[in-house]
Protein backbone atom coordinates (compact mmCIF):
# COMPACT_ATOMS: atom_id res chain seq x y z
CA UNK A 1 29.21 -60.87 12.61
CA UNK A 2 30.64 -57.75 14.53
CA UNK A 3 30.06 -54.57 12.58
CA UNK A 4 27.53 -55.30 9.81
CA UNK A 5 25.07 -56.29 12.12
CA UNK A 6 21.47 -54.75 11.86
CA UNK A 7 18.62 -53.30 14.58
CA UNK A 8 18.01 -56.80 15.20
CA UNK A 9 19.93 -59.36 16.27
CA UNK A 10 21.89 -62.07 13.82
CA UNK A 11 20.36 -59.67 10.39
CA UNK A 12 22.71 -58.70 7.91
CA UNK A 13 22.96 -54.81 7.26
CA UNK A 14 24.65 -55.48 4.17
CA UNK A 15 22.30 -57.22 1.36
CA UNK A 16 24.10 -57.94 -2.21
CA UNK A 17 21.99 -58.56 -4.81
CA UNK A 18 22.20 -59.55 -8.53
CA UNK A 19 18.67 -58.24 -9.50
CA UNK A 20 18.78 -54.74 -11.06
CA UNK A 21 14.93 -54.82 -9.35
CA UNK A 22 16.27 -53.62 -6.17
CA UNK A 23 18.02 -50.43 -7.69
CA UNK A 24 14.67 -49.45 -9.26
CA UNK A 25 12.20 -49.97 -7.12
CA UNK A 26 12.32 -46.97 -4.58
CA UNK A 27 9.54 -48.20 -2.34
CA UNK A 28 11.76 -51.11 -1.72
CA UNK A 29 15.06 -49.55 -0.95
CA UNK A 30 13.50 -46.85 1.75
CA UNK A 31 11.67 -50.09 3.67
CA UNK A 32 15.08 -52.31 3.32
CA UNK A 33 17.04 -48.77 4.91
CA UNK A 34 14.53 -48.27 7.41
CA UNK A 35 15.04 -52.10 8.80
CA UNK A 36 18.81 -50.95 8.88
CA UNK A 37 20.11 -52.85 6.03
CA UNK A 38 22.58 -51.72 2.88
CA UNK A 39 21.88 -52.63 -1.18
CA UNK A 40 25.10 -53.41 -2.46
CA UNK A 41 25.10 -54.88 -6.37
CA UNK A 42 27.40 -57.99 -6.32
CA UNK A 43 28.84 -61.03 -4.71
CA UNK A 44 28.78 -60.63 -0.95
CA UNK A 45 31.59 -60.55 2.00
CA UNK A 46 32.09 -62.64 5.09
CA UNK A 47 29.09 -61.52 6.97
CA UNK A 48 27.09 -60.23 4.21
CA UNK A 49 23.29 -61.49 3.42
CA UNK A 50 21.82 -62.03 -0.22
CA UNK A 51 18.60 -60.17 -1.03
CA UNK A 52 17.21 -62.77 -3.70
CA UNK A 53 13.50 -61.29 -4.73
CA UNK A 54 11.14 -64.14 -4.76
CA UNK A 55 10.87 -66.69 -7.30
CA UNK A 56 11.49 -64.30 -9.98
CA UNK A 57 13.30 -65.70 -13.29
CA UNK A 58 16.12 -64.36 -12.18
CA UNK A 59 16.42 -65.10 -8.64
CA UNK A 60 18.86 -68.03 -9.31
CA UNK A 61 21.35 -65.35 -9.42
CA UNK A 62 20.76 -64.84 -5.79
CA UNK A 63 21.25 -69.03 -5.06
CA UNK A 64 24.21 -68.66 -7.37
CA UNK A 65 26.09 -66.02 -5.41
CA UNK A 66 25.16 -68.29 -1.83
CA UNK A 67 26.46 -71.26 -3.37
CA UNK A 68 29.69 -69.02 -4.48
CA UNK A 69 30.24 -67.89 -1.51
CA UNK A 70 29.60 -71.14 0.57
CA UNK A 71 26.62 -69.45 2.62
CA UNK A 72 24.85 -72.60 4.05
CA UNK A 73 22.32 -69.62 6.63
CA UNK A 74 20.38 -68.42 3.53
């Protein structure tokens, strides 16, 4: 992972996430920037992580777009 690679080591700076939760909630963006990491809405790159909020009803989305993407580190 050279290039997306946050303050610490092996972290994903880019998140994608299929939760609309993570564009609202404010509090939660500034804490996710301040570790160094990205919100991007959508299915994720080579290198990317997935930002899947809990066990919300609609965090399947998140284990969705790992198992689309063949992530087995997640």
């Amino acid at each position: 992972m050279t290039g997306w690679e946050g303050p610490l080591s092996g972290v994903p700076r880019r998140l994608c996430h299929q939760n609309l939760s993570f564009l609202r909630d404010r509090r939660l963006q500034r804490i996710l920037t301040l570790a160094g990491h990205e919100l991007h809405l959508g299915l994720p790159r080579p290198g990317d992580g997935v930002a899947v909020w809990g066990s919300s009803p609609t965090a399947w989305r998140g284990a969705w777009a790992v198992a689309r993407t063949d992530r087995l580190d997640c």
